[in-house]
N, C-alpha and C. Protein backbone atom coordinates (compact mmCIF):
# COMPACT_ATOMS: atom_id res chain seq x y z
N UNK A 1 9.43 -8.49 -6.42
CA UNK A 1 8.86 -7.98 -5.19
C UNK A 1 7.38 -8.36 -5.17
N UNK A 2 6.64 -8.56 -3.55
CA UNK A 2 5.61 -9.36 -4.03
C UNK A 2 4.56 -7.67 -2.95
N UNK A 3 3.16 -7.56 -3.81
CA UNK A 3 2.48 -6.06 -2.95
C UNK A 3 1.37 -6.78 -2.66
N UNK A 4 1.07 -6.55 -1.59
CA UNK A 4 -0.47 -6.86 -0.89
C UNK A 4 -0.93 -5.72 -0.45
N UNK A 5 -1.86 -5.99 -0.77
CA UNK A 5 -3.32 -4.87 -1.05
C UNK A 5 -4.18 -5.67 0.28
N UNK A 6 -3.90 -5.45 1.61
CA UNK A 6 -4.66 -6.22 2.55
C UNK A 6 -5.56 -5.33 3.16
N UNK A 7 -6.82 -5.63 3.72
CA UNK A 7 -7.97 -5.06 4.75
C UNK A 7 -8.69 -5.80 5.69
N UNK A 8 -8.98 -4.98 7.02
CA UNK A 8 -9.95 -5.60 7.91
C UNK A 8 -11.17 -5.73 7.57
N UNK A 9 -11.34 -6.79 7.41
CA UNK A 9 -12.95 -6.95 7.31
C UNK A 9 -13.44 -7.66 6.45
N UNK A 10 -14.62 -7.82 5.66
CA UNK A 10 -15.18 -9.07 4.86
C UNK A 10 -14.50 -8.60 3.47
N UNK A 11 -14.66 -10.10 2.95
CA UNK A 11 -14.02 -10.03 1.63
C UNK A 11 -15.24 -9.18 0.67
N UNK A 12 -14.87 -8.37 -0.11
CA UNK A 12 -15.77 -7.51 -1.16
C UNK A 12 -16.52 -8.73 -1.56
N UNK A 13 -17.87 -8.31 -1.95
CA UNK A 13 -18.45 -9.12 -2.95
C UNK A 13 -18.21 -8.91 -4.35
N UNK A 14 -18.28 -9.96 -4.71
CA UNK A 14 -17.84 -10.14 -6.12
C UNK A 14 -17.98 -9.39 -7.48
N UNK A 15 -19.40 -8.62 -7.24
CA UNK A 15 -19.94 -7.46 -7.97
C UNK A 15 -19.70 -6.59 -7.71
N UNK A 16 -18.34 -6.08 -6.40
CA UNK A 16 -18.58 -4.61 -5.87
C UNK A 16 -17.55 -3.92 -7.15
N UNK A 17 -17.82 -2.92 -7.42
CA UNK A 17 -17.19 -2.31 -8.46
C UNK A 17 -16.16 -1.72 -8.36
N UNK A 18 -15.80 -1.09 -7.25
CA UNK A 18 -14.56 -0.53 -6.64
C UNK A 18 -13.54 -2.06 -6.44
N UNK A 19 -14.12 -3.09 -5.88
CA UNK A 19 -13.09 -4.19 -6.32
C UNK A 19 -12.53 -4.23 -7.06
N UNK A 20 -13.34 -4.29 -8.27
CA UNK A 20 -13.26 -5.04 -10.22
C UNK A 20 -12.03 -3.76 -10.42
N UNK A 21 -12.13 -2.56 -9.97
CA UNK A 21 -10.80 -1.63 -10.60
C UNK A 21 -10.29 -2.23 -9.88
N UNK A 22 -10.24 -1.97 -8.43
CA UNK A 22 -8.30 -2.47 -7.45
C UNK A 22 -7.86 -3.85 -8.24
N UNK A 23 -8.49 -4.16 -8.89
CA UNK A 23 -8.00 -5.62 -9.48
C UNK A 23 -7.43 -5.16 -10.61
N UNK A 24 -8.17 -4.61 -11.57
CA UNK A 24 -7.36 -3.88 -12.92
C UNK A 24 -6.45 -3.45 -12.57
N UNK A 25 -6.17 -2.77 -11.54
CA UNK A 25 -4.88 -2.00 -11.43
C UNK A 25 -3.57 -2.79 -11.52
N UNK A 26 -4.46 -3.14 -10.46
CA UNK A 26 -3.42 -4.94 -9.89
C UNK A 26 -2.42 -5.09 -10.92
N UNK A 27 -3.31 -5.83 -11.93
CA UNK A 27 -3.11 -6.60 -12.59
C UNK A 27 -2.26 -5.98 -13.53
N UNK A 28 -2.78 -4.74 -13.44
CA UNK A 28 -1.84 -4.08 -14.34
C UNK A 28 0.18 -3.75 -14.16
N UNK A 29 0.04 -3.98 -12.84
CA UNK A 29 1.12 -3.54 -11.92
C UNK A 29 2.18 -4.99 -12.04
N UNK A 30 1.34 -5.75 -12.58
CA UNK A 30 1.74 -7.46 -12.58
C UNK A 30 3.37 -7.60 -13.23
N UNK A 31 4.43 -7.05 -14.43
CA UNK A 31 5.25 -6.64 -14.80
C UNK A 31 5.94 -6.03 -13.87
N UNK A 32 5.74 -5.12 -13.24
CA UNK A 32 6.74 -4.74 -11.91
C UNK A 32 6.53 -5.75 -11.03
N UNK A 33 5.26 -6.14 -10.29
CA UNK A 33 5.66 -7.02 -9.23
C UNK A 33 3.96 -7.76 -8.73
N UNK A 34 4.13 -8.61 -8.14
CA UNK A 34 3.13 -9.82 -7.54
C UNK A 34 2.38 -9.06 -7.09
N UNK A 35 0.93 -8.76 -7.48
CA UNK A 35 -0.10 -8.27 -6.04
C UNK A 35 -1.06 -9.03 -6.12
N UNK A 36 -1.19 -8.79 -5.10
CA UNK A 36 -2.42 -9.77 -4.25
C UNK A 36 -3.02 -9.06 -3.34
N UNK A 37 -4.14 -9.40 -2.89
CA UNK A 37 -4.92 -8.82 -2.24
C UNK A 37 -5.72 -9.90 -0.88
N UNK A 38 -5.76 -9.28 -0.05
CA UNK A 38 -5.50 -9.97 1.16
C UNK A 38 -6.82 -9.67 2.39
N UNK A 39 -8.29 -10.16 3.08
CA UNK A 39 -8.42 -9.74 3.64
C UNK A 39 -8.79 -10.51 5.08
N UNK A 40 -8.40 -9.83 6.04
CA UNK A 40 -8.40 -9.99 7.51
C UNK A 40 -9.84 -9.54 8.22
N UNK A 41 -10.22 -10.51 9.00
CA UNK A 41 -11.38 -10.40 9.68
C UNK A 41 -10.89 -9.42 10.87
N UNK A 42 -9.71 -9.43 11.46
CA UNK A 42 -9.54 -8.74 12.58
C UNK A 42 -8.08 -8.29 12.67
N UNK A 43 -7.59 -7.12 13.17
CA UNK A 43 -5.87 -6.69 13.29
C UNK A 43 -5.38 -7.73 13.46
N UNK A 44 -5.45 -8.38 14.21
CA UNK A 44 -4.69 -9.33 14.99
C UNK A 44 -4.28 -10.40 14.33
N UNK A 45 -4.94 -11.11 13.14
CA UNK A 45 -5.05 -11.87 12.24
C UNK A 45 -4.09 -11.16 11.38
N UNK A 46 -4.34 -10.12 10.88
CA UNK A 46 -2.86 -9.57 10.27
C UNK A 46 -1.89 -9.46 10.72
N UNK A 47 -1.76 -9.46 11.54
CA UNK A 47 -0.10 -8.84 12.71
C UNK A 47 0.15 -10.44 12.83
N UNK A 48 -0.04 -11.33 13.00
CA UNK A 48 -0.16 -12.65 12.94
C UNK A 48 0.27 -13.15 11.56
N UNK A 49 -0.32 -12.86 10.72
CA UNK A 49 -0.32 -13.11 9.29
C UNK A 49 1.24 -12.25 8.40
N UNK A 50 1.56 -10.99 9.23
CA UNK A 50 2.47 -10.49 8.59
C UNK A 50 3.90 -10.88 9.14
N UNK A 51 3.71 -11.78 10.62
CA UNK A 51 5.22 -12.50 11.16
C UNK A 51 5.39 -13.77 10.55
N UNK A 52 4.40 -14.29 10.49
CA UNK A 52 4.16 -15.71 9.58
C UNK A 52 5.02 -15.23 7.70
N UNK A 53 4.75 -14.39 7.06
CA UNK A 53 5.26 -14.15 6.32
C UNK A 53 6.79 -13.57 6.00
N UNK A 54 7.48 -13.32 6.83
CA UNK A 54 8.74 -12.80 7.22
C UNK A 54 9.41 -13.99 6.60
N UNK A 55 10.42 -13.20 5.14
CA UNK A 55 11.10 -13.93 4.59
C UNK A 55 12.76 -13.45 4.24
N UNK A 56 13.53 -13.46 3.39
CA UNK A 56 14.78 -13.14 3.59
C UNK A 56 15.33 -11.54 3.95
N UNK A 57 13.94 -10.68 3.70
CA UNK A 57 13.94 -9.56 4.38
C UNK A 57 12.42 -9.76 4.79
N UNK A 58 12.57 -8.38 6.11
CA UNK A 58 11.28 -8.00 6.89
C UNK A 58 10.56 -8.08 6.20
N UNK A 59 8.63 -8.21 6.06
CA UNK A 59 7.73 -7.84 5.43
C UNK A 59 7.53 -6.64 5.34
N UNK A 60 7.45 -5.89 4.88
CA UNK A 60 7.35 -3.95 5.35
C UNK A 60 5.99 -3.65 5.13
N UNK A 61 5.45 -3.51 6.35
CA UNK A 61 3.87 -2.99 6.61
C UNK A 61 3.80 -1.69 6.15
N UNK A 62 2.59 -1.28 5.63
CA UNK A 62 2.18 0.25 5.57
C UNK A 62 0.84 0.30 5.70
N UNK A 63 0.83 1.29 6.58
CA UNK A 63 -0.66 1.04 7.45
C UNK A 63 -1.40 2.55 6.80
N UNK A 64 -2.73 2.35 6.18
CA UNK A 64 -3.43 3.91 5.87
C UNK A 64 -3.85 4.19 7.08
N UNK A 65 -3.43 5.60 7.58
CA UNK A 65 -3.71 5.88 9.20
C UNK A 65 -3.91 7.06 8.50
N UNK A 66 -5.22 8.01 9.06
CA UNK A 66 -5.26 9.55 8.84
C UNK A 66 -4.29 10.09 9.60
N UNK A 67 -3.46 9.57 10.43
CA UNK A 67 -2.38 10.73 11.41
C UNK A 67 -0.63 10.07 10.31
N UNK A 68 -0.95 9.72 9.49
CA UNK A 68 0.14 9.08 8.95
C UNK A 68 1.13 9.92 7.94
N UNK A 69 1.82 9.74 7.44
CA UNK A 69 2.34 11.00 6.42
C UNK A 69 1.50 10.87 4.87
N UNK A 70 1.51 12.21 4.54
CA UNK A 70 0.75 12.51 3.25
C UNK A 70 2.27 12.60 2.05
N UNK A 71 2.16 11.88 0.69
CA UNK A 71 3.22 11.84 0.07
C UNK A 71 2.58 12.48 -1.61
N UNK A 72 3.28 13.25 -2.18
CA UNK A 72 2.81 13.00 -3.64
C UNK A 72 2.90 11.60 -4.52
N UNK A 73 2.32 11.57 -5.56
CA UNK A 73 2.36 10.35 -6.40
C UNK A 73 3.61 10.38 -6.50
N UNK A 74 4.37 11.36 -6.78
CA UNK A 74 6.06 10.84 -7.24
C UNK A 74 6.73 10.54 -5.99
N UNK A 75 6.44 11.12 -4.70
CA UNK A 75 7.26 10.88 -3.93
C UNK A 75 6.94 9.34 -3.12
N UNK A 76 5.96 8.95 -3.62
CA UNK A 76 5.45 7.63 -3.32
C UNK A 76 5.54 6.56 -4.37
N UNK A 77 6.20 7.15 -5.22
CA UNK A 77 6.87 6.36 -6.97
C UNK A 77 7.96 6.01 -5.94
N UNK A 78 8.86 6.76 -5.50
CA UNK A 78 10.25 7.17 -5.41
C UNK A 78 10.48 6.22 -3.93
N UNK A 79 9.84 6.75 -2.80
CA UNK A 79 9.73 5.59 -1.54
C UNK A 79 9.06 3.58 -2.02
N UNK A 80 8.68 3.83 -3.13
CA UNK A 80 8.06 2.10 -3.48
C UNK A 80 9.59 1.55 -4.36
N UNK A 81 10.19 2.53 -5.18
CA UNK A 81 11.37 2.13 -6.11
C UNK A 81 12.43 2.38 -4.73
N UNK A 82 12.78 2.58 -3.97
CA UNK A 82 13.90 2.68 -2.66
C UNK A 82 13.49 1.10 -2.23
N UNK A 83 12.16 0.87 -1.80
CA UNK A 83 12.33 -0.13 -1.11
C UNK A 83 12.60 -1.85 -2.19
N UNK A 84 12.03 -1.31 -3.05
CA UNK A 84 12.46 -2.79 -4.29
C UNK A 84 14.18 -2.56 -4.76
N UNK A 85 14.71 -1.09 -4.64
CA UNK A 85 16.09 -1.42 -4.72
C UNK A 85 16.78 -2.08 -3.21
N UNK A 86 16.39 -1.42 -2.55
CA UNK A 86 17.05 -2.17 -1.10
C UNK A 86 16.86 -3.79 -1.38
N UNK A 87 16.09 -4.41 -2.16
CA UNK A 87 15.84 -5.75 -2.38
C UNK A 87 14.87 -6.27 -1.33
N UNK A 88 13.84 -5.32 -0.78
CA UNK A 88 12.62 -5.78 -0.07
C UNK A 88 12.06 -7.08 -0.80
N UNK A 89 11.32 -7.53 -0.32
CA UNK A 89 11.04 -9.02 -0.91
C UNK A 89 9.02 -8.62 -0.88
N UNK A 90 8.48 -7.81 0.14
CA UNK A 90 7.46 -7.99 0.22
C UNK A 90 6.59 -7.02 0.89
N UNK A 91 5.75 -5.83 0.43
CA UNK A 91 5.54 -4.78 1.11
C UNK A 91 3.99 -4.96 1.12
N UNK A 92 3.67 -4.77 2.04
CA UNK A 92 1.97 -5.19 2.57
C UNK A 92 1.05 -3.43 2.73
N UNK A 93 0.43 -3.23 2.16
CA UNK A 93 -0.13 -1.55 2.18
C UNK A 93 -1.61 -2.64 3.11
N UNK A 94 -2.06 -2.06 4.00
CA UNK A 94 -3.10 -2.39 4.90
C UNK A 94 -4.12 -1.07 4.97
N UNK A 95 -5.59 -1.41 4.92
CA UNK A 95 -6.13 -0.63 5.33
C UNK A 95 -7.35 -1.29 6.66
N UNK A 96 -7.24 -0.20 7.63
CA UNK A 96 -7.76 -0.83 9.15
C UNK A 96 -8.51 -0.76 9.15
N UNK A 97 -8.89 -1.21 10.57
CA UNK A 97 -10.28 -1.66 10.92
C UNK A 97 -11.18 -0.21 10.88
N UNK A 98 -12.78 -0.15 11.32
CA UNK A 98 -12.63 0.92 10.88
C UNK A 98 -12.83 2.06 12.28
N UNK A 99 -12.36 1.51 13.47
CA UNK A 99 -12.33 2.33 14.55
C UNK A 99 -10.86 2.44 14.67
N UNK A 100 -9.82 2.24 13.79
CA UNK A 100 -7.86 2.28 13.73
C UNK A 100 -7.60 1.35 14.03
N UNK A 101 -6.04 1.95 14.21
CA UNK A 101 -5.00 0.35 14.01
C UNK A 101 -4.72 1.08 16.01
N UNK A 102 -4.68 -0.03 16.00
CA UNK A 102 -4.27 0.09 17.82
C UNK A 102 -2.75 0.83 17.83
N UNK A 103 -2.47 0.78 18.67
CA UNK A 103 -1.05 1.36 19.04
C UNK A 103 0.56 0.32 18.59
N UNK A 104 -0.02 -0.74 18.74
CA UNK A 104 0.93 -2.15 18.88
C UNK A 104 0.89 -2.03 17.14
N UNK A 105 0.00 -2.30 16.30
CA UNK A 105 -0.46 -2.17 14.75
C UNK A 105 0.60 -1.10 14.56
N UNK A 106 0.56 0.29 14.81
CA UNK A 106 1.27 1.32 14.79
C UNK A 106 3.17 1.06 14.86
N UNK A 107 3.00 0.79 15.97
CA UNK A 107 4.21 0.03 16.38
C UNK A 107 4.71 -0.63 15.45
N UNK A 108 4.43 -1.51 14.52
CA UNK A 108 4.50 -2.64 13.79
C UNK A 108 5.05 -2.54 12.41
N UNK A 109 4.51 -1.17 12.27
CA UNK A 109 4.58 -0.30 10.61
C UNK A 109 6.05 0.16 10.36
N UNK A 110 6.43 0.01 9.26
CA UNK A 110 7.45 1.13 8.82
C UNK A 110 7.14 2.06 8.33
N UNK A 111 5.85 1.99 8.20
CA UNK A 111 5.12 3.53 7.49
C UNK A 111 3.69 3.54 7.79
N UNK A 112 3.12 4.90 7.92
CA UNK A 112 2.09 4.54 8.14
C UNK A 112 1.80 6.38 7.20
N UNK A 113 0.78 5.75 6.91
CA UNK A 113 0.92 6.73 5.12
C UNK A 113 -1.11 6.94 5.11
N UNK A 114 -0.65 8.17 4.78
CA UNK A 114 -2.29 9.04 5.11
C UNK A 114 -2.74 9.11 3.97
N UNK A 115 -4.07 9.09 3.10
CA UNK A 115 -4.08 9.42 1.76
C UNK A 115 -5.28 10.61 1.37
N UNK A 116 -4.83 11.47 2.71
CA UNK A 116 -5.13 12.76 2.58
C UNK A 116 -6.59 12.86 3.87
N UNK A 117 -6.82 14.18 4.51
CA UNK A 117 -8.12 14.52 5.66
C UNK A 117 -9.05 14.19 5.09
N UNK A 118 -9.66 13.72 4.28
CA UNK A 118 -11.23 13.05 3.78
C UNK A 118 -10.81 11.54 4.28
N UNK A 119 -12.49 11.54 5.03
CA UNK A 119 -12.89 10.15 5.37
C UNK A 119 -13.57 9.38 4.00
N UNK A 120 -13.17 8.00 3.65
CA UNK A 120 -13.64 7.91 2.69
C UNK A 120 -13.54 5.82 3.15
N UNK A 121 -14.80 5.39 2.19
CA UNK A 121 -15.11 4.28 2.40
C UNK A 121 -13.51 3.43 2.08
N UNK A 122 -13.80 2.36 2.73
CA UNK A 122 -12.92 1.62 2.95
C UNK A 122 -12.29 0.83 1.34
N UNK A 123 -13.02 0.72 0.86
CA UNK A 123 -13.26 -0.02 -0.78
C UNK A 123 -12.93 1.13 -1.60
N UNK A 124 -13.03 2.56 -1.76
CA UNK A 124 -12.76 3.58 -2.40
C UNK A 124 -11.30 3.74 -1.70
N UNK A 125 -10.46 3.85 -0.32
CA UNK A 125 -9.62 3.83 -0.12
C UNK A 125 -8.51 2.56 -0.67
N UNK A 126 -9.30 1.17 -0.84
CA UNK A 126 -7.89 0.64 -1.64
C UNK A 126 -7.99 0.85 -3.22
N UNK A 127 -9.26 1.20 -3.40
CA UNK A 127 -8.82 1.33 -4.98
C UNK A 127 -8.05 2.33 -5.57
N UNK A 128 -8.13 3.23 -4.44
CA UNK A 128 -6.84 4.67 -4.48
C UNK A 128 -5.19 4.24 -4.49
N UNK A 129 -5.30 3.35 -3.44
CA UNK A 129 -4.11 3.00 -3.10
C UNK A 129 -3.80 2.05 -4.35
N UNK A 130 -4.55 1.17 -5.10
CA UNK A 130 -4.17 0.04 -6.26
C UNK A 130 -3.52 1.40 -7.16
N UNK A 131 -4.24 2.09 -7.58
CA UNK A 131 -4.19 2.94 -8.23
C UNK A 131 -3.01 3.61 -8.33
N UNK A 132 -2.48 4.46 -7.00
CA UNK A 132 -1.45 4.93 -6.83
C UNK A 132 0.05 4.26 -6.94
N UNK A 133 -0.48 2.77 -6.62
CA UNK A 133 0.86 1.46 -6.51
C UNK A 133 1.36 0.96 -8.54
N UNK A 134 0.39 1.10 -9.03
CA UNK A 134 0.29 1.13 -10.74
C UNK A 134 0.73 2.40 -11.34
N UNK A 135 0.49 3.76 -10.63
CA UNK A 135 1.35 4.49 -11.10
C UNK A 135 2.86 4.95 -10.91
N UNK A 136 2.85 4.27 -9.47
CA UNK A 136 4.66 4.00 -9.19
C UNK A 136 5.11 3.18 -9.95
N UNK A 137 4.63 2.19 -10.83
CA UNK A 137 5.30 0.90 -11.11
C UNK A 137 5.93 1.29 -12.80
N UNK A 138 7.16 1.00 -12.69
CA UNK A 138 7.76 1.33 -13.98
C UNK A 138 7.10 1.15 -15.23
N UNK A 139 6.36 0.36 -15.33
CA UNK A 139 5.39 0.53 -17.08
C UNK A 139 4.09 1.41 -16.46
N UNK A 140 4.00 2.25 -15.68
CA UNK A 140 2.99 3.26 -15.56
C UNK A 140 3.55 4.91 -16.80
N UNK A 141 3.19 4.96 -17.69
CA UNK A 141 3.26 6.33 -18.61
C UNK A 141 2.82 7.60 -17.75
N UNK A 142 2.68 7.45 -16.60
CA UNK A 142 2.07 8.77 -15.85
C UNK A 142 2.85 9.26 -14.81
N UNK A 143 4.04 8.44 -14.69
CA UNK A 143 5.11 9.94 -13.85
C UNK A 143 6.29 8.99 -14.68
N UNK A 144 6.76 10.12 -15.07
CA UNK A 144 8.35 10.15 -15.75
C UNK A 144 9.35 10.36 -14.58
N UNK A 145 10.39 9.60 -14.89
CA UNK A 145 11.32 9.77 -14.02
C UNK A 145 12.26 10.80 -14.33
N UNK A 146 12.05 12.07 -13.77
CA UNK A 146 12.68 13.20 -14.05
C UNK A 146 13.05 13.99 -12.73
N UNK A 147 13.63 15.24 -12.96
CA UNK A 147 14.86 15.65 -11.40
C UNK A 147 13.26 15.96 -10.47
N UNK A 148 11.86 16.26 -11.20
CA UNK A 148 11.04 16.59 -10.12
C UNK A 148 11.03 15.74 -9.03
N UNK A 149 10.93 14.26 -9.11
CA UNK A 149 10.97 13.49 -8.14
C UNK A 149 12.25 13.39 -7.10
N UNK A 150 13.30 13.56 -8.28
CA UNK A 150 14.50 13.70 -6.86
C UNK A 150 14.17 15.21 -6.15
N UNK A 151 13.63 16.41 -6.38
CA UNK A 151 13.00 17.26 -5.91
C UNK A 151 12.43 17.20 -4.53
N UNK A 152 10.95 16.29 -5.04
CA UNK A 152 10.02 15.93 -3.59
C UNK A 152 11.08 15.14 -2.90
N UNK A 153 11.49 14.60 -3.62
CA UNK A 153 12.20 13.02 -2.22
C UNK A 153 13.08 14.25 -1.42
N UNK A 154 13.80 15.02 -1.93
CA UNK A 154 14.71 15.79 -0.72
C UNK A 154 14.22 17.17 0.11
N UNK A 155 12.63 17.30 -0.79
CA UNK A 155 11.76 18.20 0.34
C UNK A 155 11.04 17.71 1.11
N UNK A 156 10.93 16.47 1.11
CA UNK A 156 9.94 15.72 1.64
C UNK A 156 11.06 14.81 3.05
N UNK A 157 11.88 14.48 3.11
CA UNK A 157 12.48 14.14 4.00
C UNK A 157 13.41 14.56 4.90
């Protein structure tokens, strides 16, 4: 399965430090699956960029929207391992521009996933998300696969 870590706007500079982790994480995640990191000057360029990529299954967008659903780490272990068993090929986590994702963007998503009511810089929001994608990933030691997760998954849906 291949994960993109994509955003609107300029590419980090090279020294930004919140990069240098989303990359550790990355990289760490590399054994479960491909990430890469991806960034878009404008929505539109992504929505563009994510039909262009459409391969033997859909690309599956997930858009960080504050109106989006809030998940625990396990229950977001548990929705990332559903979609690599379905045999997804390629799941894109996006974070938007920073006035939102338009309505059509919205439209576009199979998920659109909140990572909680704090506004928080755009660069601190993917290194959350690298973060969170490394602890779903089966060589992560920090959630065991135990009945808690089948738990959330059937309170949560």
């Amino acid at each position: 399965m291949n994960l993109t870590l994509a955003h609107i706007g300029a590419r980090p500079a090279a020294k930004d430090e919140f990069e240098a982790l989303t990359a550790l994480y990355l990289k760490r995640c590399s054994t479960f699956a491909r990430c890469n990191t991806q960034a878009f000057r404008t929505e539109k360029a992504l929505l563009d960029w994510l039909d262009r990529h459409e391969g033997r299954t859909p690309v599956v967008a997930v858009l960080l929207d504050s109106r989006g659903r809030q998940m625990s780490s396990e229950v977001f272990a548990c929705w990332l391992g559903q979609r690599r068993d379905e045999g997804t090929q390629h799941v894109v986590f996006a974070v938007g521009p920073h006035d939102g994702w338009s309505d059509a963007a919205r439209a576009r998503a199979q998920l659109l996933l909140s990572l909680g009511p704090l506004t928080m810089a755009h660069t601190l929001a993917r290194l959350v998300l690298a973060e969170q994608i490394y602890r779903a990933s089966p060589s992560s030691p920090d959630i065991p696969i135990t009945a808690r997760i089948e738990h959330e998954m059937n309170r949560s849906l």
